[in-house]
Protein backbone atom coordinates (compact mmCIF):
# COMPACT_ATOMS: atom_id res chain seq x y z
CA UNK A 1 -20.47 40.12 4.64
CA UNK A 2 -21.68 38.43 1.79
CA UNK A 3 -18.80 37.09 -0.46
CA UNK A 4 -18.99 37.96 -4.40
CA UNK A 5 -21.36 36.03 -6.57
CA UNK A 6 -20.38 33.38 -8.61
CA UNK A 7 -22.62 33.37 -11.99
CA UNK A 8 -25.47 35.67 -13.54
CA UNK A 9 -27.45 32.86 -14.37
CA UNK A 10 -28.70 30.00 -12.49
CA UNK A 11 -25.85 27.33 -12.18
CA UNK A 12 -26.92 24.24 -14.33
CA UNK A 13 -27.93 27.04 -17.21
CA UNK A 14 -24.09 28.87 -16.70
CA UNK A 15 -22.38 25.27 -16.81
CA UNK A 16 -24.34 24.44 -20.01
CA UNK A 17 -23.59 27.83 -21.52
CA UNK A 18 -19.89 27.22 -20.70
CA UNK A 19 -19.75 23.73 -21.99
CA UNK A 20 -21.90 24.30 -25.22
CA UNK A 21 -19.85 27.72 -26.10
CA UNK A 22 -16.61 25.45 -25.47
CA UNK A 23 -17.66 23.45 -27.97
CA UNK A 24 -17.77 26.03 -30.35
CA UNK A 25 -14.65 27.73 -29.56
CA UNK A 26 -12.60 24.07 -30.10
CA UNK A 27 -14.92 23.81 -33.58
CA UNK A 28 -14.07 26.86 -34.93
CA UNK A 29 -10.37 27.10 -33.52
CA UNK A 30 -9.95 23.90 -36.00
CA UNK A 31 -11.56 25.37 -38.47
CA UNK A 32 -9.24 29.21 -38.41
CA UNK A 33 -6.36 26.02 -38.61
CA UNK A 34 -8.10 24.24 -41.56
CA UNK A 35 -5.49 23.89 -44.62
CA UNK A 36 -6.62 25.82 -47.69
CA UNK A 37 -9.26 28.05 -45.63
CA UNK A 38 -9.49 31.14 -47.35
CA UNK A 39 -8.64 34.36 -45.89
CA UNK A 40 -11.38 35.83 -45.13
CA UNK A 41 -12.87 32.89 -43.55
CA UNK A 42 -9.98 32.25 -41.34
CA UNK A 43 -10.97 35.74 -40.27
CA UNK A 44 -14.53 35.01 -39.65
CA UNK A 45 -13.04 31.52 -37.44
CA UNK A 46 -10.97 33.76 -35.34
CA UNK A 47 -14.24 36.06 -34.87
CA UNK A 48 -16.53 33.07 -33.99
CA UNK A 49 -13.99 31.99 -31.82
CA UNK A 50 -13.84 35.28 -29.61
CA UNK A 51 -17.21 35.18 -29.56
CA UNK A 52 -17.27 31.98 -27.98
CA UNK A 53 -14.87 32.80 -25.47
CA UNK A 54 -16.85 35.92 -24.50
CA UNK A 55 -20.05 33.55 -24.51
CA UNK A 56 -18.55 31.13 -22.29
CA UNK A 57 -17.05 33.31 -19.95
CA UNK A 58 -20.09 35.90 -19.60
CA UNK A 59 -22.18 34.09 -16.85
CA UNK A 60 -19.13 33.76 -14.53
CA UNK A 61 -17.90 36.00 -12.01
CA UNK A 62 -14.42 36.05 -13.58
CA UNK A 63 -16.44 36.81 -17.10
CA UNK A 64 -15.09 40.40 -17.44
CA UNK A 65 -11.48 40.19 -16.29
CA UNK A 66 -11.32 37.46 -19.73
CA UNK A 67 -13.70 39.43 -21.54
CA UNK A 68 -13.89 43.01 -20.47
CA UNK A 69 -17.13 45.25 -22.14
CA UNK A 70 -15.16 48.06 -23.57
CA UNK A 71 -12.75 44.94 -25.32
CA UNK A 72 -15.99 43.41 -26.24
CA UNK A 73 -17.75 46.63 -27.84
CA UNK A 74 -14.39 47.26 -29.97
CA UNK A 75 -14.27 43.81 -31.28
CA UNK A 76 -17.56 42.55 -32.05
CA UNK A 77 -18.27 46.22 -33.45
CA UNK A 78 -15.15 45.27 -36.03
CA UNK A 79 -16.64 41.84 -36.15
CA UNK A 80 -20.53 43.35 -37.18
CA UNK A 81 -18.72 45.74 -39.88
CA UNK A 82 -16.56 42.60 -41.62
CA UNK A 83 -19.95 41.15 -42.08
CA UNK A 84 -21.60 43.80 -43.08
CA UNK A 85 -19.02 43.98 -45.51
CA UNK A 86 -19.31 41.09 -47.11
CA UNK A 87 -23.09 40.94 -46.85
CA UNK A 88 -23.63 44.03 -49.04
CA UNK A 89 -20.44 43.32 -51.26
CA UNK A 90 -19.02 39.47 -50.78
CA UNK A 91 -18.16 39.15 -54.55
CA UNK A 92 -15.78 41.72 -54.34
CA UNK A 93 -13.88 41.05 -51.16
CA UNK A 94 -13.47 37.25 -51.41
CA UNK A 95 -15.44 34.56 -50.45
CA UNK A 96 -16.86 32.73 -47.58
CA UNK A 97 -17.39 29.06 -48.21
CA UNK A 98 -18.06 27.05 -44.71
CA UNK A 99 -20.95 29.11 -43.13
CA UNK A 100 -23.28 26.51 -42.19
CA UNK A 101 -25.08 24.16 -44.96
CA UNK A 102 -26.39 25.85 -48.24
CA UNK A 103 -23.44 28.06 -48.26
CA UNK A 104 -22.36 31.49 -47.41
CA UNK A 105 -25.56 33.31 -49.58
CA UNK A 106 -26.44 36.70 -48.27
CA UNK A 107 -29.22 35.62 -45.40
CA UNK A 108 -26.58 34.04 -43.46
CA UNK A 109 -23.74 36.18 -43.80
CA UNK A 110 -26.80 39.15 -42.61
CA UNK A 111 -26.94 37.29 -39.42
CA UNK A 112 -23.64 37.04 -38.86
CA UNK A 113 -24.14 40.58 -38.80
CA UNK A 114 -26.99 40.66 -36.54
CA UNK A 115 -25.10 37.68 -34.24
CA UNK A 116 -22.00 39.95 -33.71
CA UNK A 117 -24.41 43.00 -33.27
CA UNK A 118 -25.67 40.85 -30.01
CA UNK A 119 -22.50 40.75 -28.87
CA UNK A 120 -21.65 44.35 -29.46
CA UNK A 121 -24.49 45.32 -27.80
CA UNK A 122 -24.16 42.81 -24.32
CA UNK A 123 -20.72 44.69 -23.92
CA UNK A 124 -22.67 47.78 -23.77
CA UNK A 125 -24.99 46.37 -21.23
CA UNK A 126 -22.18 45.18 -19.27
CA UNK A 127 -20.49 48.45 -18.88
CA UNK A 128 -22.32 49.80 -15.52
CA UNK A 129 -20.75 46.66 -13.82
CA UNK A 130 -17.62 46.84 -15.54
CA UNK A 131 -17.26 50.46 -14.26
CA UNK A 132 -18.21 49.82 -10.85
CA UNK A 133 -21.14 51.87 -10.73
CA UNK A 134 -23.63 49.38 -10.62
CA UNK A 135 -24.47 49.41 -7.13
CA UNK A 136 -25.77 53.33 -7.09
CA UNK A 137 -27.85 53.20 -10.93
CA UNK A 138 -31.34 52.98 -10.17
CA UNK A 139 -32.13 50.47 -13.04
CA UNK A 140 -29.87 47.97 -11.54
CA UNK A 141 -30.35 45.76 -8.75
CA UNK A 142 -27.57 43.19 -7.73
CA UNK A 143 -27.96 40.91 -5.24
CA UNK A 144 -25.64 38.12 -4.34
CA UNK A 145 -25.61 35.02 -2.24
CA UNK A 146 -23.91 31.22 -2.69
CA UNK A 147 -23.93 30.48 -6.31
CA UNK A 148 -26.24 33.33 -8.21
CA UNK A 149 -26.17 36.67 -8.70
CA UNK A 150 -29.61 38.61 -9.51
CA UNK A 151 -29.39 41.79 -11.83
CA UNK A 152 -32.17 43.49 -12.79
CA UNK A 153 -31.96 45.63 -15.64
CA UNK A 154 -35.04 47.38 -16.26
CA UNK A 155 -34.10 49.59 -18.89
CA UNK A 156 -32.94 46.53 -20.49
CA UNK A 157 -35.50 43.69 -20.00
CA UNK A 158 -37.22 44.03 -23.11
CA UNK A 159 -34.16 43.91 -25.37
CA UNK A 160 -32.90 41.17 -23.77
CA UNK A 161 -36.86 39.17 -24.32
CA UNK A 162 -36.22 40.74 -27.99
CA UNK A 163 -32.69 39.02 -28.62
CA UNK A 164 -34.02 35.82 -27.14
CA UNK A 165 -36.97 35.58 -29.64
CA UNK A 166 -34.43 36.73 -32.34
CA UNK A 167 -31.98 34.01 -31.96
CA UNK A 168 -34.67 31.42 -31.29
CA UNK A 169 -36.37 31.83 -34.21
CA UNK A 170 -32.70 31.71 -35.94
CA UNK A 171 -31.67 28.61 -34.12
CA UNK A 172 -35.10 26.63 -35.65
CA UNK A 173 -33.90 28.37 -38.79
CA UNK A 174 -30.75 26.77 -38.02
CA UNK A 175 -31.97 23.02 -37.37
CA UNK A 176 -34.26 23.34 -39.82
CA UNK A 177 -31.34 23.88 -42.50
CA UNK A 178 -29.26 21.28 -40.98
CA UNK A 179 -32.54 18.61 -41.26
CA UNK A 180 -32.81 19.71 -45.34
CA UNK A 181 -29.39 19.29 -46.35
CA UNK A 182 -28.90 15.76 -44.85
CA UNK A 183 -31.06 15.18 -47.98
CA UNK A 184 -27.99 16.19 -50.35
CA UNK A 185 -24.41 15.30 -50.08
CA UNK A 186 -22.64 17.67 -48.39
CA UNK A 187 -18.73 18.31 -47.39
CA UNK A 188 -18.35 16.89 -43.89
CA UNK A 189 -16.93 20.01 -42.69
CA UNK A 190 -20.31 22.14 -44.01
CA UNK A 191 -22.10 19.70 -41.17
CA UNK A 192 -20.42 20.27 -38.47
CA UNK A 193 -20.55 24.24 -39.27
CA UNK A 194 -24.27 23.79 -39.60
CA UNK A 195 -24.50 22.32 -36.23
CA UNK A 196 -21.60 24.82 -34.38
CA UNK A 197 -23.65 27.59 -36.00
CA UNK A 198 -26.93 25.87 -34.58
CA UNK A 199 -25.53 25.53 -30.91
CA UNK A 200 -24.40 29.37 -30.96
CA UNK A 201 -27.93 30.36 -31.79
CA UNK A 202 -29.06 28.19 -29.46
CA UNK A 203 -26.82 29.85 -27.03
CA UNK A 204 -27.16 33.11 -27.73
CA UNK A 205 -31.40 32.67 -26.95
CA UNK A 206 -30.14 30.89 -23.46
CA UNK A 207 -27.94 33.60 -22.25
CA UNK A 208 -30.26 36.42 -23.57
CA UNK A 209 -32.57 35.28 -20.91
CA UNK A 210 -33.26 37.90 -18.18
CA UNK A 211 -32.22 36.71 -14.89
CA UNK A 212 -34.92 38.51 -13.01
């Protein structure tokens, strides 16, 4: 009898997922602790920080006893509408001042929205497993052996390509934000946001990739 698989993703691809989301988590934990954060960005911390945890978790067998899909799809639902929020009406509900360099204008808090979106809709995708019928749905194949697990979700292949383009193209929007504003004189802390934000896009495009 074969024992229960270890990751989703190959292993050197889950270990870099876990250490690069870690990362974040620790960035973003300091910065929900900062001194004089506003409100409403110490919420948007403890969001990124979830996230993380979800992130980093997700490839591993033991991904959704941390990080279950129905906790997931509540959360990150919350999270999308906060940012929603304060993408269609930040003046009035208080600001947002350490979202990567340039500021917290309106393009980055809208993907925010379409970040925790992702994540709102990976819980969804999880559910099948979660609920233990993943062995009997026809779309799903799961095989396991040593260190992998193969799933093959053929109803959900081409989202999956679609999310990875997505936050590609937003983590060279990323770097290429972080490369112009080493040209101005920035608050150290608006660096190191620019480059936590950078690695979760980067992130996100990694563990979007299909695994069959």
């Amino acid at each position: 009898m074969k024992g229960p698989p270890l990751v989703s993703h190959s292993l050197p691809l889950s270990v870099l997922l876990t250490v690069l989301f870690a990362v974040t988590a620790v960035g973003y934990l300091g910065f929900a602790f900062r001194p004089g954060s506003s409100g409403v960005a110490r919420v948007s911390d403890v969001f990124h920080v979830l996230m993380s945890v979800a992130m980093l978790a997700m490839p591993w067998a033991w991904g959704m006893t941390l990080a279950p899909p129905t906790l997931q799809i509540l959360v990150f639902g919350l999270a999308t509408s906060f940012y929603l929020v304060l993408t269609l009406g930040s003046s009035r509900y208080g600001s947002h001042e350490h979202h990567g360099p340039g500021g917290s204008g309106r393009l980055v808090l809208g993907y925010h929205v379409v970040m925790m979106a992702a994540m709102t809709l990976m819980g969804v995708m999880m559910l099948p497993m979660a609920g233990g019928a993943s062995m009997s749905m026809p779309e799903m194949d799961m095989t396991g052996s040593g260190h992998s697990m193969h799933t093959s979700w053929s109803g959900w292949t081409p989202v999956s390509w679609v999310l990875v383009v997505v936050f590609a193209i937003a983590t060279v929007w990323m770097l290429v934000r972080l490369i112009a504003s080493a040209r101005v004189r920035q608050h150290p802390l608006a660096r190191l946001d620019g480059v936590l934000l950078l690695l979760m896009s980067a992130g996100m495009a990694l563990a979007s990739i299909p695994t069959s």
